[in-house]
N, C-alpha and C. Protein backbone atom coordinates (compact mmCIF):
# COMPACT_ATOMS: atom_id res chain seq x y z
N UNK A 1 7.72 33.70 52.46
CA UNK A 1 7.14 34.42 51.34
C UNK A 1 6.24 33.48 50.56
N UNK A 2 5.05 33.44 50.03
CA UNK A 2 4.16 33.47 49.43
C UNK A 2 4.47 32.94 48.20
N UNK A 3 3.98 31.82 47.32
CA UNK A 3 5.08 31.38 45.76
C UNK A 3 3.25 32.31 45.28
N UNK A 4 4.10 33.14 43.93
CA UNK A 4 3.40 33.94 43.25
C UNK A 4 1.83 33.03 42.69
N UNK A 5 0.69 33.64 42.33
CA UNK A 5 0.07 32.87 41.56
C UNK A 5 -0.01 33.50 40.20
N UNK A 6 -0.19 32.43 39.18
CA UNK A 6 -0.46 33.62 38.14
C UNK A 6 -1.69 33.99 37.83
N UNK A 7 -1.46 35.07 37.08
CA UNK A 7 -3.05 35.81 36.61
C UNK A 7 -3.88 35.19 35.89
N UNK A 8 -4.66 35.49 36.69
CA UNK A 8 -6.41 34.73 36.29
C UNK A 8 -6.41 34.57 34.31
N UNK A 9 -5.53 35.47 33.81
CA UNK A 9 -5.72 35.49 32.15
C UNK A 9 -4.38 34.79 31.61
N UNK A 10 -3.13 34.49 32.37
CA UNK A 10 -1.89 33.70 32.12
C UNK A 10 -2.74 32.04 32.22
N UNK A 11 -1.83 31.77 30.90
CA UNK A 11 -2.04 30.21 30.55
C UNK A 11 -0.70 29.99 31.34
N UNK A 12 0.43 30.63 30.83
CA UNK A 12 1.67 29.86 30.78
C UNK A 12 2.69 30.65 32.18
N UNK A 13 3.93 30.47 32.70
CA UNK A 13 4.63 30.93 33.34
C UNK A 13 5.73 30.55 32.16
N UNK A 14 6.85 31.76 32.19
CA UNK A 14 7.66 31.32 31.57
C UNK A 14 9.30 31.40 32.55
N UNK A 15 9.80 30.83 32.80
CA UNK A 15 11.40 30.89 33.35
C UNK A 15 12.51 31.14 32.66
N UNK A 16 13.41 32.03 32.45
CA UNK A 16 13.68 32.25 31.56
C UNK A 16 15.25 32.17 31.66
N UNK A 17 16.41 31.79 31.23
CA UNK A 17 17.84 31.38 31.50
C UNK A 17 18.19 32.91 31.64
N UNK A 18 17.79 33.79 32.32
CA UNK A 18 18.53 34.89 32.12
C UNK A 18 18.29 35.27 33.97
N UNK A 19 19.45 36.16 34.63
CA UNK A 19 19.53 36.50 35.32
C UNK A 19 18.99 38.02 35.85
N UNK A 20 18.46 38.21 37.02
CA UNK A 20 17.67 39.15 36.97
C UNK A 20 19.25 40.75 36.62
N UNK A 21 20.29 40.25 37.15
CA UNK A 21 21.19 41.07 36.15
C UNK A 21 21.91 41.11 35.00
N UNK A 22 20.76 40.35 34.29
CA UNK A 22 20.94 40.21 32.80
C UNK A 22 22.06 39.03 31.94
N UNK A 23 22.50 38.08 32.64
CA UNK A 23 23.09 37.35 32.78
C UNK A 23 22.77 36.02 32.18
N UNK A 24 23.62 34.84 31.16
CA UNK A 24 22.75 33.79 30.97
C UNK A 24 23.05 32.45 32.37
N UNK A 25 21.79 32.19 32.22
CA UNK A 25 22.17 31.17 33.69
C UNK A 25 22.78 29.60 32.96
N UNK A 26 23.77 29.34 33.83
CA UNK A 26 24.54 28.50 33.30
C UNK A 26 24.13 27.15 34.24
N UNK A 27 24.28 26.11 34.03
CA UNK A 27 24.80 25.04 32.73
C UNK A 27 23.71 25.45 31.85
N UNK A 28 24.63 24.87 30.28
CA UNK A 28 23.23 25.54 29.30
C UNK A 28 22.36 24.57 28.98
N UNK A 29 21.77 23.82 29.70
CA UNK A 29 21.02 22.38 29.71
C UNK A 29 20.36 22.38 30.94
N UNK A 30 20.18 23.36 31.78
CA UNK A 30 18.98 23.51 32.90
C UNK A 30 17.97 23.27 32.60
N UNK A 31 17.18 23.84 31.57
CA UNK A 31 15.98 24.08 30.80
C UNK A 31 15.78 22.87 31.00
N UNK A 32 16.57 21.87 29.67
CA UNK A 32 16.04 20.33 29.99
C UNK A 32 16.09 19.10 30.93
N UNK A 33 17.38 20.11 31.59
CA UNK A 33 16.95 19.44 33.83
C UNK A 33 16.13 19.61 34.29
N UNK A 34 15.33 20.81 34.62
CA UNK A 34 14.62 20.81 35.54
C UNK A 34 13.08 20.13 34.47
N UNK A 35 13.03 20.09 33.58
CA UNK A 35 11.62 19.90 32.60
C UNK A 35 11.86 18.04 32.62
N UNK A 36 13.20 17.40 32.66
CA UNK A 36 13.40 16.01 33.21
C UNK A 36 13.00 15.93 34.77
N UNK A 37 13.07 16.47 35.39
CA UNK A 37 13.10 16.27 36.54
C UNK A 37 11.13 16.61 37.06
N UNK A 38 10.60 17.13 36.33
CA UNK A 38 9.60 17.62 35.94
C UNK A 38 8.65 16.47 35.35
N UNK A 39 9.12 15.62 34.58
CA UNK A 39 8.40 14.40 33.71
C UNK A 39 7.46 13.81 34.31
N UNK A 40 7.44 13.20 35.26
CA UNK A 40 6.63 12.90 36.38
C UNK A 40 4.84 13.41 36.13
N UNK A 41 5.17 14.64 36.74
CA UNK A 41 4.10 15.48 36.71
C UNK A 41 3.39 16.05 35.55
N UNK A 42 2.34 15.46 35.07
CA UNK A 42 2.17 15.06 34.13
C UNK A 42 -0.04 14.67 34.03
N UNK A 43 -0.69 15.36 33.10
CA UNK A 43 -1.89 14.96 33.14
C UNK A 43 -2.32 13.27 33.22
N UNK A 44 -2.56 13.05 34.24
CA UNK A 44 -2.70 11.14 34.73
C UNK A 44 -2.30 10.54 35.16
N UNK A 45 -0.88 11.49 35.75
CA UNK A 45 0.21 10.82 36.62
C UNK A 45 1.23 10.45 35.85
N UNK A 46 2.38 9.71 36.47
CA UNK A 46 3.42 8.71 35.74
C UNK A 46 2.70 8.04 35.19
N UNK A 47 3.51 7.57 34.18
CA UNK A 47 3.13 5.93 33.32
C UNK A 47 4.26 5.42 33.00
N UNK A 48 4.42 4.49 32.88
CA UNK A 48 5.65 3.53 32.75
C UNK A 48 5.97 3.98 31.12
N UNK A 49 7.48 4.65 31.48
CA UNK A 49 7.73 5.23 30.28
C UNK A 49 7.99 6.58 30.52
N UNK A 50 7.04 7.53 31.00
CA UNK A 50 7.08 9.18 31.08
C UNK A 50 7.88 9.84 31.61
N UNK A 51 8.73 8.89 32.14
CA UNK A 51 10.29 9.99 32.28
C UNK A 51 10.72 9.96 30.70
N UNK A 52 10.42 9.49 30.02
CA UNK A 52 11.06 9.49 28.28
C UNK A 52 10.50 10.86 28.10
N UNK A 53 9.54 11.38 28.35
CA UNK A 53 9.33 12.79 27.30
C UNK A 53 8.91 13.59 28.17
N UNK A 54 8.32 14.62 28.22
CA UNK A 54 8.43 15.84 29.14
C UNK A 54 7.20 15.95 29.50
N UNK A 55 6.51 16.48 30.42
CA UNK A 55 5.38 17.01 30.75
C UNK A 55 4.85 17.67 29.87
N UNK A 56 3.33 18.09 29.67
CA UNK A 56 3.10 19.23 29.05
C UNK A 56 2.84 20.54 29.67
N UNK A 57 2.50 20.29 30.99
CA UNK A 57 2.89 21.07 32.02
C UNK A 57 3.94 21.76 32.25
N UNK A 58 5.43 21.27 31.68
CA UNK A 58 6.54 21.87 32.08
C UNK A 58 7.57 21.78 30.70
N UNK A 59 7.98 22.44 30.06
CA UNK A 59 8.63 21.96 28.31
C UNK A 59 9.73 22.99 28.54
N UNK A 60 10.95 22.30 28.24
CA UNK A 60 11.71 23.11 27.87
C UNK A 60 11.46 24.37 26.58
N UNK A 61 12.10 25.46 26.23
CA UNK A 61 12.02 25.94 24.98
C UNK A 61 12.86 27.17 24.56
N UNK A 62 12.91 27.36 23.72
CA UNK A 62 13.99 28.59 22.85
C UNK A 62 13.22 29.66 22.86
N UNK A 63 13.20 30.78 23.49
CA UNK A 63 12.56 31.87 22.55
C UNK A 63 12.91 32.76 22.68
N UNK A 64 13.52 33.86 21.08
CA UNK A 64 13.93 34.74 20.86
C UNK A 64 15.69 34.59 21.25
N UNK A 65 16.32 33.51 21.13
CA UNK A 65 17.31 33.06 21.57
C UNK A 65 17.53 32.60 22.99
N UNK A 66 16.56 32.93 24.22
CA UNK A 66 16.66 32.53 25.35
C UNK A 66 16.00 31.51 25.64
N UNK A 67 16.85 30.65 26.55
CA UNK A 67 16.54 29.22 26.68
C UNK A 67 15.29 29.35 28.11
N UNK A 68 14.41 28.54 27.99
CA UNK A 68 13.47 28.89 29.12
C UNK A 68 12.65 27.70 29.42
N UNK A 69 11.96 27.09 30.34
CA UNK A 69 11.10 26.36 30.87
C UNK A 69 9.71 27.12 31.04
N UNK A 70 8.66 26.34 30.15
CA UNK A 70 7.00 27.08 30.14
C UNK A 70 6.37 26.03 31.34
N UNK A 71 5.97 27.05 32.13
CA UNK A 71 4.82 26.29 32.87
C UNK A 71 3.59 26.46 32.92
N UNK A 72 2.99 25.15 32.63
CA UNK A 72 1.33 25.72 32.41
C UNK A 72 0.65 25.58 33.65
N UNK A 73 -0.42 26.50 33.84
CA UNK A 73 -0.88 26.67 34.79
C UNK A 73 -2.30 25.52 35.48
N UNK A 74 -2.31 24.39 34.84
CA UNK A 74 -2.99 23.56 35.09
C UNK A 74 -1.70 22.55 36.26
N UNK A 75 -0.82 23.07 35.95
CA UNK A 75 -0.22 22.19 36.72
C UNK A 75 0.14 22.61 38.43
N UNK A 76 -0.06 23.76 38.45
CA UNK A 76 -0.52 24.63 39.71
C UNK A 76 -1.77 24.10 40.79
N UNK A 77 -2.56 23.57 40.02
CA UNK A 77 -3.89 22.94 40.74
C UNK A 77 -3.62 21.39 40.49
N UNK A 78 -2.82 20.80 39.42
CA UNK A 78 -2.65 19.35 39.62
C UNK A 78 -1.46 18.98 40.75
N UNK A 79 -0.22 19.65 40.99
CA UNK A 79 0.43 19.19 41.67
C UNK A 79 1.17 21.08 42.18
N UNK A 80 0.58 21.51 43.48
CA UNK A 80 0.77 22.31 43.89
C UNK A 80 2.19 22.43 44.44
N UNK A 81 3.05 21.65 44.87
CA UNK A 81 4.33 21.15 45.38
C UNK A 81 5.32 21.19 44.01
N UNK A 82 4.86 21.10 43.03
CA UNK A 82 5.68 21.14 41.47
C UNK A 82 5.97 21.85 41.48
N UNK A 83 4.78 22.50 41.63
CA UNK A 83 4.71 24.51 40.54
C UNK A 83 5.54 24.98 41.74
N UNK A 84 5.21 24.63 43.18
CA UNK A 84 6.47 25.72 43.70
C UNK A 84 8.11 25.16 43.81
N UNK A 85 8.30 24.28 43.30
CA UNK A 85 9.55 23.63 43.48
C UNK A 85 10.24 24.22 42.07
N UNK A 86 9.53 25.01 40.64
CA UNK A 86 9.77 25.69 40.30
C UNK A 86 10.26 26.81 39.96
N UNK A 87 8.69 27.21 41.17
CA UNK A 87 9.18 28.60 40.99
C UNK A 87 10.14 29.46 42.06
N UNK A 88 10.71 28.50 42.76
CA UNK A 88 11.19 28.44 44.11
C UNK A 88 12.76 28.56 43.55
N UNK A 89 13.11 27.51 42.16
CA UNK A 89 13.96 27.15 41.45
C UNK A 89 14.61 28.80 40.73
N UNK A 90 13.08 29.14 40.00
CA UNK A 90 13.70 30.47 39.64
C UNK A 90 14.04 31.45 40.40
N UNK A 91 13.57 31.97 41.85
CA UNK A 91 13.55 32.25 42.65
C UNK A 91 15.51 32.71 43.28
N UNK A 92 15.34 31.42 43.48
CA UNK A 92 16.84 31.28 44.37
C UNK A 92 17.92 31.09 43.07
N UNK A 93 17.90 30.97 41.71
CA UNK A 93 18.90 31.25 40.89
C UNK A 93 18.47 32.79 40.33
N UNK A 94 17.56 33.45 40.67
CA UNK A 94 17.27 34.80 40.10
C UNK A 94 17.58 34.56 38.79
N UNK A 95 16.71 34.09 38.44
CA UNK A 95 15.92 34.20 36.76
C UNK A 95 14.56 34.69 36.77
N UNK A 96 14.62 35.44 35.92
CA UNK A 96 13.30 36.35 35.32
C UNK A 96 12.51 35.35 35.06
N UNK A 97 11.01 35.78 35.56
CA UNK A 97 10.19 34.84 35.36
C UNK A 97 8.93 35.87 34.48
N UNK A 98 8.38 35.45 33.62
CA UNK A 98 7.16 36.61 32.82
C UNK A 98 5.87 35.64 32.49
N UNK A 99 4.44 35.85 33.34
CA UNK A 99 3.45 35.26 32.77
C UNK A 99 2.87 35.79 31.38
N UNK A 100 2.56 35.02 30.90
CA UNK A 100 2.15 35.51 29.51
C UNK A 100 0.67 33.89 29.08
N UNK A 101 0.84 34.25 27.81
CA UNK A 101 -0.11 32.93 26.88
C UNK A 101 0.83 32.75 25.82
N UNK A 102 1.16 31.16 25.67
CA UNK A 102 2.09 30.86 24.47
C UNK A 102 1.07 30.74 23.42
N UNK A 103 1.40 31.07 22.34
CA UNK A 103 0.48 30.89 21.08
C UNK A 103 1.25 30.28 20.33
N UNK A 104 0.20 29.74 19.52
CA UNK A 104 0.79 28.66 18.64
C UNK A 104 1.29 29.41 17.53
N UNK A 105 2.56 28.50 17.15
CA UNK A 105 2.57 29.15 15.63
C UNK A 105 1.66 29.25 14.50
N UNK A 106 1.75 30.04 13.40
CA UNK A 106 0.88 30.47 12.99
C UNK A 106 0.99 29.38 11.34
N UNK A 107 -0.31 29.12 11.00
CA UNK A 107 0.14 28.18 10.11
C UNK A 107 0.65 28.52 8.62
N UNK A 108 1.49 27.35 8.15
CA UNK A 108 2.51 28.47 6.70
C UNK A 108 1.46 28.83 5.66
């Protein structure tokens, strides 16, 4: 099977701790496994150090109470083997995956 691409108008992929039968996917620290495991890959490569903080390509995050991993879609054309080791990830734990555009918060 084919790893999805996203739409020509999606910035982001989002992964989302929930099971496609509605379920939260457990351990509750995946998010920031697979986004460690993720560090690497990264605009410029490794640098001595960049396992310390996360990709921007790949970030853990909260939203709306569900824990989720954003993937940006630059990282699809920087390291094609990432993005499907991903989405391969959500895939075979059946977690909902939804392209969208993250927007920034809005300022106070």
């Amino acid at each position: 099977m084919a790893t999805p691409m996203a739409a020509p108008t999606a910035k982001h992929i989002f992964i989302q701790g929930v099971t496609h039968s509605g379920r939260a996917f457990r351990p509750s620290d995946w998010a920031e496994r697979l986004a460690g495991v993720m560090s690497p890959f990264r605009p410029g490569g490794a640098q001595p150090g960049s396992h310390l903080s996360y990709s921007p390509w790949c970030v853990p995050n909260t939203i709306n109470g569900v824990k989720c991993v954003v993937l940006h879609v630059d990282l699809q054309q920087a390291h094609p083997m990432a993005w499907e080791f991903c989405l391969n990830f959500a895939r075979d734990n059946e977690l909902q995956v939804a392209e969208a555009c993250l927007l920034a918060d809005p300022p106070p």
